[in-house]
C-alpha atoms as a PDB file:
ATOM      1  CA  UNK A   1      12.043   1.825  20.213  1.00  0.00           C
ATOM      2  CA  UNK A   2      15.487   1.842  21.414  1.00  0.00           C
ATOM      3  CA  UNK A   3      18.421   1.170  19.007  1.00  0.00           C
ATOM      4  CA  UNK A   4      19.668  -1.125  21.264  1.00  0.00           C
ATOM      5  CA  UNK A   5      16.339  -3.367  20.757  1.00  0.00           C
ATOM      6  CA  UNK A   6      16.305  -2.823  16.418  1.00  0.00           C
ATOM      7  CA  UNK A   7      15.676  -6.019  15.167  1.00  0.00           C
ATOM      8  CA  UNK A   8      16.983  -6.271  11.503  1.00  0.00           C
ATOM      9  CA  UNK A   9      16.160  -8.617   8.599  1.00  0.00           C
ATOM     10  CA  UNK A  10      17.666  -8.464   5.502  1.00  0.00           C
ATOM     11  CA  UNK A  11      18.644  -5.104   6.060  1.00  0.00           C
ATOM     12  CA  UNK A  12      14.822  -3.675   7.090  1.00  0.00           C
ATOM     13  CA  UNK A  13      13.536  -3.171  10.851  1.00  0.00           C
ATOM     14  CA  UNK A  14      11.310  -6.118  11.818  1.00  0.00           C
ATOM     15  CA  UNK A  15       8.282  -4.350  13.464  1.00  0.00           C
ATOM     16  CA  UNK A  16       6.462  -8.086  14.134  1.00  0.00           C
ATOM     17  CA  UNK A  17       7.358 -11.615  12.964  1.00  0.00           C
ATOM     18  CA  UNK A  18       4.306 -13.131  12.811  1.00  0.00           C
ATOM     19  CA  UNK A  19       2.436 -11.825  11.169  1.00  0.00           C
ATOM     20  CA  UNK A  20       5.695 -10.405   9.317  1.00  0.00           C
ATOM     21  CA  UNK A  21       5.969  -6.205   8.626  1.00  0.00           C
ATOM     22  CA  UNK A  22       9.494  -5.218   7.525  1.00  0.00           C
ATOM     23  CA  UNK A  23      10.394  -1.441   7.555  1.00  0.00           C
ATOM     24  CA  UNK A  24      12.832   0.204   5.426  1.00  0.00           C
ATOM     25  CA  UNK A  25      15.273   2.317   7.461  1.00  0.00           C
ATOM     26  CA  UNK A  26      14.349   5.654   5.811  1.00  0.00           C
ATOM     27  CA  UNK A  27      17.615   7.663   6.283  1.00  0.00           C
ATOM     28  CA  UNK A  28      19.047   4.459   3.674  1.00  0.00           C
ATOM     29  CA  UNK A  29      16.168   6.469   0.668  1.00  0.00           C
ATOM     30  CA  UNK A  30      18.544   7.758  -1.885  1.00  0.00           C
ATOM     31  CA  UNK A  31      16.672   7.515  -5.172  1.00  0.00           C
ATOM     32  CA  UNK A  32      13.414   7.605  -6.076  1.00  0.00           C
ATOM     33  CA  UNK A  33      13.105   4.281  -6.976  1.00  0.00           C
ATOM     34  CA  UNK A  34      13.457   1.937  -3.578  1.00  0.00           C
ATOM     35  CA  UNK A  35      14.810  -1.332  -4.434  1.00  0.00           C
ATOM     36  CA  UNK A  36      13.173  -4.289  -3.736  1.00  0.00           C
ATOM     37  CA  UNK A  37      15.272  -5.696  -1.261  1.00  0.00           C
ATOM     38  CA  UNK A  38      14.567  -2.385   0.636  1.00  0.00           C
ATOM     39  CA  UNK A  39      10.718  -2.294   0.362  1.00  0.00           C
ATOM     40  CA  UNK A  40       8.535  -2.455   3.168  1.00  0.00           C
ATOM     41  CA  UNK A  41       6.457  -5.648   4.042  1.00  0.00           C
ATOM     42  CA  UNK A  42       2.865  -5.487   5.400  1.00  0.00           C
ATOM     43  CA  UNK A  43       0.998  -8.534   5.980  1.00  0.00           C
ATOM     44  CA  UNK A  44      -2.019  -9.315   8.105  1.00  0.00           C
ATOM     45  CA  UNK A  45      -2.012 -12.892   8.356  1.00  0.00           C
ATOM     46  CA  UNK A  46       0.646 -15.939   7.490  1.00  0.00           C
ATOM     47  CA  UNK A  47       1.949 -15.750   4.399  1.00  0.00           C
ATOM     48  CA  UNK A  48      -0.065 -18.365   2.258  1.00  0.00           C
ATOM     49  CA  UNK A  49       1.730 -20.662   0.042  1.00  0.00           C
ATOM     50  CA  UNK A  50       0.515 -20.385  -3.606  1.00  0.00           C
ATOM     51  CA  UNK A  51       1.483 -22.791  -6.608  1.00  0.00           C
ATOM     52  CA  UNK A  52       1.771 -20.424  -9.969  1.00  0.00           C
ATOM     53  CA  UNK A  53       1.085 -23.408 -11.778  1.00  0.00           C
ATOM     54  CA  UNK A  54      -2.639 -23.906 -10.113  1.00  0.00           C
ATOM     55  CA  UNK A  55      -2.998 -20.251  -9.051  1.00  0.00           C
ATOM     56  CA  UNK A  56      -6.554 -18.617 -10.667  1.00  0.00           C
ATOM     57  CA  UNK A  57      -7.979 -15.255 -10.734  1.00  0.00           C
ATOM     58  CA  UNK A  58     -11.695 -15.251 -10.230  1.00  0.00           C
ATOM     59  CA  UNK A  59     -13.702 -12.118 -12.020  1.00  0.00           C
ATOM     60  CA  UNK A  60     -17.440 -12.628 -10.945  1.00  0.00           C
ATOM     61  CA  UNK A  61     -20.399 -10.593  -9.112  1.00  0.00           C
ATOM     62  CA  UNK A  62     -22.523  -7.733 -11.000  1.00  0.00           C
ATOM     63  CA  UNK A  63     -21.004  -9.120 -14.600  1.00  0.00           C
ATOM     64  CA  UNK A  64     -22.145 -10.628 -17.669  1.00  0.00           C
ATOM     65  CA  UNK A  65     -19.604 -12.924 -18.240  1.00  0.00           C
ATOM     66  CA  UNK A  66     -17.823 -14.381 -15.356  1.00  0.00           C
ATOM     67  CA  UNK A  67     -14.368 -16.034 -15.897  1.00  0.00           C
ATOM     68  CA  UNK A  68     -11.251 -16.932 -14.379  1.00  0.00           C
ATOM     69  CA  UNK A  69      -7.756 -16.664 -16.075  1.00  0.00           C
ATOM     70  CA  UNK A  70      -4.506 -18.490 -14.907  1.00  0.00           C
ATOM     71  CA  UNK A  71      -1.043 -16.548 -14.560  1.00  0.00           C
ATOM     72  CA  UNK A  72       0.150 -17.547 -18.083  1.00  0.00           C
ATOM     73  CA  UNK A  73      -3.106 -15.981 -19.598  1.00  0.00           C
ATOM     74  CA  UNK A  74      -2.543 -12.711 -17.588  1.00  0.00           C
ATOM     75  CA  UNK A  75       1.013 -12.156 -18.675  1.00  0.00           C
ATOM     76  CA  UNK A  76      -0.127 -12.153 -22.065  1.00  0.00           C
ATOM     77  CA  UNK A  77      -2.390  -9.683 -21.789  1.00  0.00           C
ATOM     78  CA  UNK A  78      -1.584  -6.315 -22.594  1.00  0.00           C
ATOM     79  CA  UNK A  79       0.523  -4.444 -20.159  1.00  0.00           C
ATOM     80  CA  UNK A  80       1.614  -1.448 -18.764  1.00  0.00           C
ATOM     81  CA  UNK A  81       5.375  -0.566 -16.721  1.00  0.00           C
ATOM     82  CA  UNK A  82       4.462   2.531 -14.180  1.00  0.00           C
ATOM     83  CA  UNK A  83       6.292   3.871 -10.947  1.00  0.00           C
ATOM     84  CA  UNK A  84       3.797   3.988  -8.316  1.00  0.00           C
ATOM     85  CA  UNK A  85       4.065   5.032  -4.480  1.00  0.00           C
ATOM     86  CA  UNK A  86       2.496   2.663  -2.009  1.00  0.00           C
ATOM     87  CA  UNK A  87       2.590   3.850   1.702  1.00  0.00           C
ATOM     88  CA  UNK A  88       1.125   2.000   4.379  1.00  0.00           C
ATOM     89  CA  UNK A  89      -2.056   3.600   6.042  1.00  0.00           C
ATOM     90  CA  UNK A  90      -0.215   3.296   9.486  1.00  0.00           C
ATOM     91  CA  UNK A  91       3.147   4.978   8.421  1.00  0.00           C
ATOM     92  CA  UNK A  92       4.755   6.966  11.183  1.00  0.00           C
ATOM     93  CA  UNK A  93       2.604   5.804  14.101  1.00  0.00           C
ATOM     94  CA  UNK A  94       5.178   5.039  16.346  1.00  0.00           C
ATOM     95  CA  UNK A  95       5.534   8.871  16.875  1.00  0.00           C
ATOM     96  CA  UNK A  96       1.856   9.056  18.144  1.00  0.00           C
ATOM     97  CA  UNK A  97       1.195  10.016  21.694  1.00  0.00           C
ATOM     98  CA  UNK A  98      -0.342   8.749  23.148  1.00  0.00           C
ATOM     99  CA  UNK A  99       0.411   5.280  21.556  1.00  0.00           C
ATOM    100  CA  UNK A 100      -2.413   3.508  19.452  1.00  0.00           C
ATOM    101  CA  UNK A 101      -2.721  -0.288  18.576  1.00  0.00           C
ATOM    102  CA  UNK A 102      -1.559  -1.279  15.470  1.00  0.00           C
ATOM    103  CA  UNK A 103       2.416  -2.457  14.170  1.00  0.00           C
ATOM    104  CA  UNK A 104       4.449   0.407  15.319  1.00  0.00           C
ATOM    105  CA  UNK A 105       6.465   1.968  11.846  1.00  0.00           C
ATOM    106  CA  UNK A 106       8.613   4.884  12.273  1.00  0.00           C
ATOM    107  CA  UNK A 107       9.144   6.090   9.147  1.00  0.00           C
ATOM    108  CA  UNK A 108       9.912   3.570   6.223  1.00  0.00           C
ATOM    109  CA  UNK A 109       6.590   1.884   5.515  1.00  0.00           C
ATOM    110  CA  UNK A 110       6.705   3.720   2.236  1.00  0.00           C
ATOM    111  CA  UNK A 111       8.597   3.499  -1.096  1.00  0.00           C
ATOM    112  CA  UNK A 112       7.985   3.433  -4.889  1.00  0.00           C
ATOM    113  CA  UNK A 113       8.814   0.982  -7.486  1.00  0.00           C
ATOM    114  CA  UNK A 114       8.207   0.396 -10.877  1.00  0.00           C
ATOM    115  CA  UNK A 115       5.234  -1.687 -11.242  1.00  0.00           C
ATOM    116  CA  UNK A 116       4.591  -4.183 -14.628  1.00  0.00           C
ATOM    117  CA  UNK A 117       1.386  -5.244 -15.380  1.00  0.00           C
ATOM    118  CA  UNK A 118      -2.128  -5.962 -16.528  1.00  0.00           C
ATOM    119  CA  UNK A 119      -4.379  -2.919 -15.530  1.00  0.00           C
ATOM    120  CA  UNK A 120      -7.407  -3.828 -13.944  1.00  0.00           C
ATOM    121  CA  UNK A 121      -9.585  -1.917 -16.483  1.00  0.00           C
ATOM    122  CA  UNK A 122      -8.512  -4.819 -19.002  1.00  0.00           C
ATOM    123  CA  UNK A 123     -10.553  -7.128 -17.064  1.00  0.00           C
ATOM    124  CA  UNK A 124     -13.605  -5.350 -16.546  1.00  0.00           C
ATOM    125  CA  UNK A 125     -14.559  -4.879 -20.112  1.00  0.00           C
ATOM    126  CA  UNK A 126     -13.705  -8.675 -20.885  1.00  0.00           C
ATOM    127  CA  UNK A 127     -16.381  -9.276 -18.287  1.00  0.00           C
ATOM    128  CA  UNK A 128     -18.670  -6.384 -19.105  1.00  0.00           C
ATOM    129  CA  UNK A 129     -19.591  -4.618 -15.723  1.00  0.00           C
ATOM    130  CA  UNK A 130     -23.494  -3.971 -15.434  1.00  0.00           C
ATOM    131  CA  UNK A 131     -25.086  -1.160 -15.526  1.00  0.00           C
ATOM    132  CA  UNK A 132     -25.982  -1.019 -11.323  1.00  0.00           C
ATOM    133  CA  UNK A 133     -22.262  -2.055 -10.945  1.00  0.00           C
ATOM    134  CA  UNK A 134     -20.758   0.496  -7.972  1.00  0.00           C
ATOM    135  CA  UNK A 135     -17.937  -1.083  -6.486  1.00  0.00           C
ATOM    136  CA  UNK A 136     -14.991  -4.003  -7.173  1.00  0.00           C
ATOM    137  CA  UNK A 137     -14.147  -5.787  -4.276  1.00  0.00           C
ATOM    138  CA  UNK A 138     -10.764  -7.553  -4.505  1.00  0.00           C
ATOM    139  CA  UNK A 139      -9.602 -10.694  -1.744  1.00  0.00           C
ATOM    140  CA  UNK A 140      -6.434 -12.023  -1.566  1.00  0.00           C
ATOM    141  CA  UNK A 141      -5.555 -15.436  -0.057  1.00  0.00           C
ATOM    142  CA  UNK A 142      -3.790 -14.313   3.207  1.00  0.00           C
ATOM    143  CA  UNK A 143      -6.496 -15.215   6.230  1.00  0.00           C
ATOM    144  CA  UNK A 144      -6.100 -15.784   9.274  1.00  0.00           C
ATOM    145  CA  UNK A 145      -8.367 -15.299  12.523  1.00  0.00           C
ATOM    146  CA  UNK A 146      -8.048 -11.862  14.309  1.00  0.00           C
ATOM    147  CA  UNK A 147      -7.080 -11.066  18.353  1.00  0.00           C
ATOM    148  CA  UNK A 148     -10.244  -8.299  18.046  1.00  0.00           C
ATOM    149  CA  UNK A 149     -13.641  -7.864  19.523  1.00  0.00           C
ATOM    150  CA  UNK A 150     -15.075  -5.323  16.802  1.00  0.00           C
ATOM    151  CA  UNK A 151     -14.176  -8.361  14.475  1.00  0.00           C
ATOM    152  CA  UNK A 152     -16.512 -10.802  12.991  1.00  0.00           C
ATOM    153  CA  UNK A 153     -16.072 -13.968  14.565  1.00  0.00           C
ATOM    154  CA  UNK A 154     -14.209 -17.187  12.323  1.00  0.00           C
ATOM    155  CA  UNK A 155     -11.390 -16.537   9.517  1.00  0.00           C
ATOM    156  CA  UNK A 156     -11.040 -13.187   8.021  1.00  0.00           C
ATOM    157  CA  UNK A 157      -9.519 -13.350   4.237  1.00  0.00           C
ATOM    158  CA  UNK A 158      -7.446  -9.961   3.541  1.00  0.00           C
ATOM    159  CA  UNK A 159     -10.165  -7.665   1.074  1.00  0.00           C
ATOM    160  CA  UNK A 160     -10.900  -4.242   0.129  1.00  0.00           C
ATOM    161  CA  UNK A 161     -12.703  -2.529  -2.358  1.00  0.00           C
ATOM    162  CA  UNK A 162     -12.464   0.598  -4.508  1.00  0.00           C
ATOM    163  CA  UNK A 163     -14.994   2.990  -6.344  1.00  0.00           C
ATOM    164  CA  UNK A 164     -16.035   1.759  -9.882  1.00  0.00           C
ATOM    165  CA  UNK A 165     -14.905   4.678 -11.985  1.00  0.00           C
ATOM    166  CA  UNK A 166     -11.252   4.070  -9.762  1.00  0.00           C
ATOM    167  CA  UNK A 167     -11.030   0.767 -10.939  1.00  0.00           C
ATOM    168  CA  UNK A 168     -11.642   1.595 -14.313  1.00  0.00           C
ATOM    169  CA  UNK A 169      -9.010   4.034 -14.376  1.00  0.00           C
ATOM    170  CA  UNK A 170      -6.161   3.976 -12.205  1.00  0.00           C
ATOM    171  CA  UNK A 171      -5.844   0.302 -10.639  1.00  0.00           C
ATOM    172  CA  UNK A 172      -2.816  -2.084 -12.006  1.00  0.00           C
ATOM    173  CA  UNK A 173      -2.821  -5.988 -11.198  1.00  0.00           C
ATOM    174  CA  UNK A 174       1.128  -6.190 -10.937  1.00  0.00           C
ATOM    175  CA  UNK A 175       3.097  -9.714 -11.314  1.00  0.00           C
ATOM    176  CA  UNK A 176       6.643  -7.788 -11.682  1.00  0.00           C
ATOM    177  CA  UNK A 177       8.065  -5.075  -9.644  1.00  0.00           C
ATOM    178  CA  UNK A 178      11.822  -3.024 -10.618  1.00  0.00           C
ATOM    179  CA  UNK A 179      11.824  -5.528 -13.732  1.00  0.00           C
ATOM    180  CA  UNK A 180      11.428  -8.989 -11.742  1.00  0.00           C
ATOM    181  CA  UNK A 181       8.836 -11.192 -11.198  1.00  0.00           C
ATOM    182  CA  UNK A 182       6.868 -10.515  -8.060  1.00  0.00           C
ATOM    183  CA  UNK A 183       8.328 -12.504  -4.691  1.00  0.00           C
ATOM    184  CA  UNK A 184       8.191 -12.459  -1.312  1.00  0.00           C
ATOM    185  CA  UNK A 185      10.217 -14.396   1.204  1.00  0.00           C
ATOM    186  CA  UNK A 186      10.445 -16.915  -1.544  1.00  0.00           C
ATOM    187  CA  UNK A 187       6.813 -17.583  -1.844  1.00  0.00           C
ATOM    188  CA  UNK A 188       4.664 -16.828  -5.489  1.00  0.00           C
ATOM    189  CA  UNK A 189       2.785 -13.732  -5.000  1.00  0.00           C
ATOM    190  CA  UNK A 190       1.202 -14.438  -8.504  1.00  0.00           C
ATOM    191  CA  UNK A 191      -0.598 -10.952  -8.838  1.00  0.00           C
ATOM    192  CA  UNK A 192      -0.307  -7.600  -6.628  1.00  0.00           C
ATOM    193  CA  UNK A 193      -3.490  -4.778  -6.876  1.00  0.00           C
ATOM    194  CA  UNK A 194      -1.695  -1.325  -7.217  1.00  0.00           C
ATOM    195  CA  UNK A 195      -3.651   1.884  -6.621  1.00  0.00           C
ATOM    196  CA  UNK A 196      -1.950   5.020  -7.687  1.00  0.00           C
ATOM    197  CA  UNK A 197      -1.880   7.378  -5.019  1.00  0.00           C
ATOM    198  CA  UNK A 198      -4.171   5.527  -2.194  1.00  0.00           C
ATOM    199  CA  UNK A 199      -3.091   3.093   0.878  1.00  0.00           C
ATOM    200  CA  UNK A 200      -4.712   0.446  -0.462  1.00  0.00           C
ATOM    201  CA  UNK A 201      -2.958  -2.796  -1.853  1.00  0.00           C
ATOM    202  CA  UNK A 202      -4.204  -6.595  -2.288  1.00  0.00           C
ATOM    203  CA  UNK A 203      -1.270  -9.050  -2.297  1.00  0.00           C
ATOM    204  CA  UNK A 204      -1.901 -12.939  -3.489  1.00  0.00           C
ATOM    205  CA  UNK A 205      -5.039 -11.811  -5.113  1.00  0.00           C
ATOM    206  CA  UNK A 206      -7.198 -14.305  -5.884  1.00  0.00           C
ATOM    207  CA  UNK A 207     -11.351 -12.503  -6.473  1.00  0.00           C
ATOM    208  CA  UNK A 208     -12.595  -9.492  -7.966  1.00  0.00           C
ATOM    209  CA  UNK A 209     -15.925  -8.776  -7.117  1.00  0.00           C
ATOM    210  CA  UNK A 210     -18.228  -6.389  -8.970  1.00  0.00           C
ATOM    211  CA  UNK A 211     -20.400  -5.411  -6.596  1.00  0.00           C
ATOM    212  CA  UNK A 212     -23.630  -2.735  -6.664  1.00  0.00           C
ATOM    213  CA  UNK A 213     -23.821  -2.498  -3.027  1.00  0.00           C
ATOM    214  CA  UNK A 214     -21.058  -0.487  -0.597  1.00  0.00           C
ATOM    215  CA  UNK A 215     -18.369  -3.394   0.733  1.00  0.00           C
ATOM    216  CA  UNK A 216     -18.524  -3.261   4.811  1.00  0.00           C
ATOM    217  CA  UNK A 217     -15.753  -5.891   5.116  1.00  0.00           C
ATOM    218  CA  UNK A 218     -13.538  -5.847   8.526  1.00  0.00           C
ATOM    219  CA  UNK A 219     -10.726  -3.436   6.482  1.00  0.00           C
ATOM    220  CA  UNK A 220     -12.633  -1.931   4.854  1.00  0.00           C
ATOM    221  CA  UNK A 221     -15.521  -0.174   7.654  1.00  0.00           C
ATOM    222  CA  UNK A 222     -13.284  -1.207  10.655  1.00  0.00           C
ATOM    223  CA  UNK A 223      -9.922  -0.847  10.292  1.00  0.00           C
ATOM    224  CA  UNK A 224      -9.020   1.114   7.655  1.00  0.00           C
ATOM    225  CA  UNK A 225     -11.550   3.616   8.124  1.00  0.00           C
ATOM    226  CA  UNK A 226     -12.492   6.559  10.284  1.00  0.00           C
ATOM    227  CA  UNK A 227     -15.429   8.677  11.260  1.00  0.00           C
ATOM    228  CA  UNK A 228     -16.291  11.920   9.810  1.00  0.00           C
ATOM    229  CA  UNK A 229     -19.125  14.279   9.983  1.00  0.00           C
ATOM    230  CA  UNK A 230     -20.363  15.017   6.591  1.00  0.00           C
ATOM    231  CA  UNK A 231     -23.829  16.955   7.315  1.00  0.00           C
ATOM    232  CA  UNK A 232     -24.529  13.383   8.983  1.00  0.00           C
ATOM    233  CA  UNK A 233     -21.543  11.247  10.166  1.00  0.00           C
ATOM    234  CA  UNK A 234     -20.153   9.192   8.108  1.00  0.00           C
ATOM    235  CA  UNK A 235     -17.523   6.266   8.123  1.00  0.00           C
ATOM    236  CA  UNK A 236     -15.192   6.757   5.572  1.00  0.00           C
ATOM    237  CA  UNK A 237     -12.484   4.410   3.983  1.00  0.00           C
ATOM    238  CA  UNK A 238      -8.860   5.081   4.316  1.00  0.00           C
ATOM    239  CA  UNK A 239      -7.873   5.531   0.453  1.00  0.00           C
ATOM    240  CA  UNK A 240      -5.981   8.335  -0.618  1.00  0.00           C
ATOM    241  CA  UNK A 241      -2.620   9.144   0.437  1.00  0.00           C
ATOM    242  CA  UNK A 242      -2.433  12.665   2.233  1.00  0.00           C
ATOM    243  CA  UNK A 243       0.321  14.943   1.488  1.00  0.00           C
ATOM    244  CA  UNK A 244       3.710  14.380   3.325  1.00  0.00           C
ATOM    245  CA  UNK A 245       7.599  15.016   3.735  1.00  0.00           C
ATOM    246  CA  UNK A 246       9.820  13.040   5.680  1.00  0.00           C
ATOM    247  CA  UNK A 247      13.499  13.724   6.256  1.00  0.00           C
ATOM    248  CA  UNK A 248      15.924  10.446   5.595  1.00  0.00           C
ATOM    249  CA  UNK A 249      19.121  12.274   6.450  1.00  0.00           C
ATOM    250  CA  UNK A 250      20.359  13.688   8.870  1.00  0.00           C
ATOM    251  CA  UNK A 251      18.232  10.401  10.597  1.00  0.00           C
ATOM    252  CA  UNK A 252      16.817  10.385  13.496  1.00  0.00           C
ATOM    253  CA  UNK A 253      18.836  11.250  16.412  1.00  0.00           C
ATOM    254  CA  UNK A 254      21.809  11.905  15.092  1.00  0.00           C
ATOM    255  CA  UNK A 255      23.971  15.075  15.880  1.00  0.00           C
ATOM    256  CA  UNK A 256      25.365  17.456  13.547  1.00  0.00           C
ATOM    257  CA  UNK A 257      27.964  20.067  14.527  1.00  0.00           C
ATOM    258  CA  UNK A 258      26.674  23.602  15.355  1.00  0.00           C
ATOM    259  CA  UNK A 259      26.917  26.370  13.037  1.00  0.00           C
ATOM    260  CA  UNK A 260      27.688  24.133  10.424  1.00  0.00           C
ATOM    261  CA  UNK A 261      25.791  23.728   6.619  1.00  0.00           C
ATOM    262  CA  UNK A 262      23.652  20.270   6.391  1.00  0.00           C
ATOM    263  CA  UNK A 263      22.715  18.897   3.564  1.00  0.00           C
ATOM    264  CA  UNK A 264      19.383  17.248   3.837  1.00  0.00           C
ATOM    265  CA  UNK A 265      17.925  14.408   1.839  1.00  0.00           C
ATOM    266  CA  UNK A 266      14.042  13.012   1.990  1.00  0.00           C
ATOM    267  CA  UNK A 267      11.322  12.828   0.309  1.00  0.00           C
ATOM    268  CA  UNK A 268       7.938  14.575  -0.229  1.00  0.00           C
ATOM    269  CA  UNK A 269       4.498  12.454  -1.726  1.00  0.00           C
ATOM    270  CA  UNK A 270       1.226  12.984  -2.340  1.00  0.00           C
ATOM    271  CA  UNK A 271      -2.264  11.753  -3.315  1.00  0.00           C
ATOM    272  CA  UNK A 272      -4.121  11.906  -6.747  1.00  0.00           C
ATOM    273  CA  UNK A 273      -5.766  15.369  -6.003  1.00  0.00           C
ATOM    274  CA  UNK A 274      -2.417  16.821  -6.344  1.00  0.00           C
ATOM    275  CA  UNK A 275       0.118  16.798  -9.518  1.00  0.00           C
ATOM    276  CA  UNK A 276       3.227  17.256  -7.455  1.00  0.00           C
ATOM    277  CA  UNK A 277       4.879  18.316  -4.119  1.00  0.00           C
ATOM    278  CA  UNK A 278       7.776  21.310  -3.873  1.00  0.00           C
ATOM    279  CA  UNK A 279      10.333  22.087  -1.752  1.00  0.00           C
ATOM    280  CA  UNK A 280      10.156  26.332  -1.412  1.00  0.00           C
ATOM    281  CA  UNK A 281      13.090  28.489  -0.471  1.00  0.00           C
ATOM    282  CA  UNK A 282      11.781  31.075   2.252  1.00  0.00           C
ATOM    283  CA  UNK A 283      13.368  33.037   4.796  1.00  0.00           C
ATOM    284  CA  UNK A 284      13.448  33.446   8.423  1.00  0.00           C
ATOM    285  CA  UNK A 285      12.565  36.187  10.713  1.00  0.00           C
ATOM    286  CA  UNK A 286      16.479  36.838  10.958  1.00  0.00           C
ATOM    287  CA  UNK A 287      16.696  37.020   6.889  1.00  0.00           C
ATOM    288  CA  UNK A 288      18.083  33.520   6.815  1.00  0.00           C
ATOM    289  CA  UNK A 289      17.515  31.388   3.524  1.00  0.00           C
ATOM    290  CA  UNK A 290      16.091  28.455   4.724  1.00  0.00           C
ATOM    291  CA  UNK A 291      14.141  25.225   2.980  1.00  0.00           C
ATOM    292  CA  UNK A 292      10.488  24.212   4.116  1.00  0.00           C
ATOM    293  CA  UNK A 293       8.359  21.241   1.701  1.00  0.00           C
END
């Protein structure tokens, strides 16, 4: 996209209004903590408006005791404050050639913040999983109807699902994020699904599901998956996030002077397979010191 035809909204690149996906302008990434007025927004469908005061989470499916809990009985539960990275599945697409469908993000539909509350684990053993339990599904209560043939025709609601043993171990249900109560464009989120280290997150979550068959929802077989052969093919799930760098300064496009020292800043993530990402000093064919992640 042309600078000349950047859109900008509260400081991030509007990639579509409706529905709405804000980008953050990667070169602004200096810590490694993004603020929330900086964070990217990903929606599918309209925003839904949602009254805290008659908002309920639904546990239910392959349990022995179903319940629901309202947001004053979540925040009392016990909780947990943890930085986690969410990146959007489609992050850098807009480099792509040739170009594929989907919202267009250069490169700031990624950033961390520090994430408060009830992990979903807590849940699950107040509901006590069966034994051929195999996956949680989770909906939210954005839905909308979808411009796609592969869809399934009538109103889609926004779900995915994640392995058991994940759930059990590494899945937060947030309600704050960077120490405030969760918002966005001044409607309730009530509570946020976290995953560390995957492309998966459930905003305005209203079900959990514990389910002993495979979930073959619309995002979960369709669109955020892909094919791979496995000794038979297989369609897998977009989950975990792979292993990337991206460079914030110098941005995109813009010239430095020749033969001069640059400092660069960015940032380097990974999945859960890996404990951390370094940057290694090496050196070219002409004995020069250079940096490569």
């Amino acid at each position: 996209m042309p600078e000349s035809d950047i859109k900008l909204r509260d400081g991030r690149i509007v990639r579509s209004e409706e529905p709405l996906n804000l980008e953050m302008p990667f070169e602004t990434a200096e810590s490694f903590i993004t603020p929330t007025e900086s964070f990217y927004v990903r929606t599918h469908f309209p925003i839904p408006k949602i009254d805290r005061d008659a908002w309920w989470l639904h546990v239910e499916g392959e349990v022995e005791k179903p319940f629901a809990i309202n947001y004053e009985e979540l925040v009392e539960l016990e909780s947990v404050t943890i930085p986690v990275t969410l990146e959007c599945a489609g992050n850098n697409r807009n480099f792509l050639e040739p170009k594929v469908k989907g919202v267009q993000w250069g490169l700031g539909a990624v950033g961390t913040a520090e994430w408060t509350g009830v992990p979903l684990s807590v849940l699950l053993d107040r509901t006590v999983v069966r034994s051929n339990a195999r996956e949680v599904i989770l909906a939210g209560a954005d839905h909308g109807m979808l411009d796609d043939p592969k869809s399934p025709p009538g109103e889609l609601t926004f779900s995915r699902s994640v392995p058991l043993e994940k759930a059990k171990r590494d899945v937060l249900l947030a309600y704050r994020m960077n120490g405030e109560d969760l918002r966005q464009n001044m409607d309730f989120q009530c509570a946020r699904l976290c995953q560390a280290g995957t492309m998966a997150s459930i905003k305005w979550l209203q079900r959990i599901i514990v389910s002993s068959e495979p979930f073959t929802g619309y995002y979960q077989t369709l669109d955020y998956a892909y094919w791979k052969r496995r000794g038979t093919l297989a369609n897998l799930s977009l989950s975990e996030m792979q292993i990337k760098a991206e460079i914030a300064r110098p941005a995109q496009g813009e010239a430095v002077p020749t033969n001069s020292n640059v400092r660069v800043r960015g940032a380097a993530w990974t999945g859960v397979t890996r404990s951390r990402v370094e940057v290694i000093p090496m050196e070219d064919q002409l004995g020069k010191r250079r940096l490569t992640w």
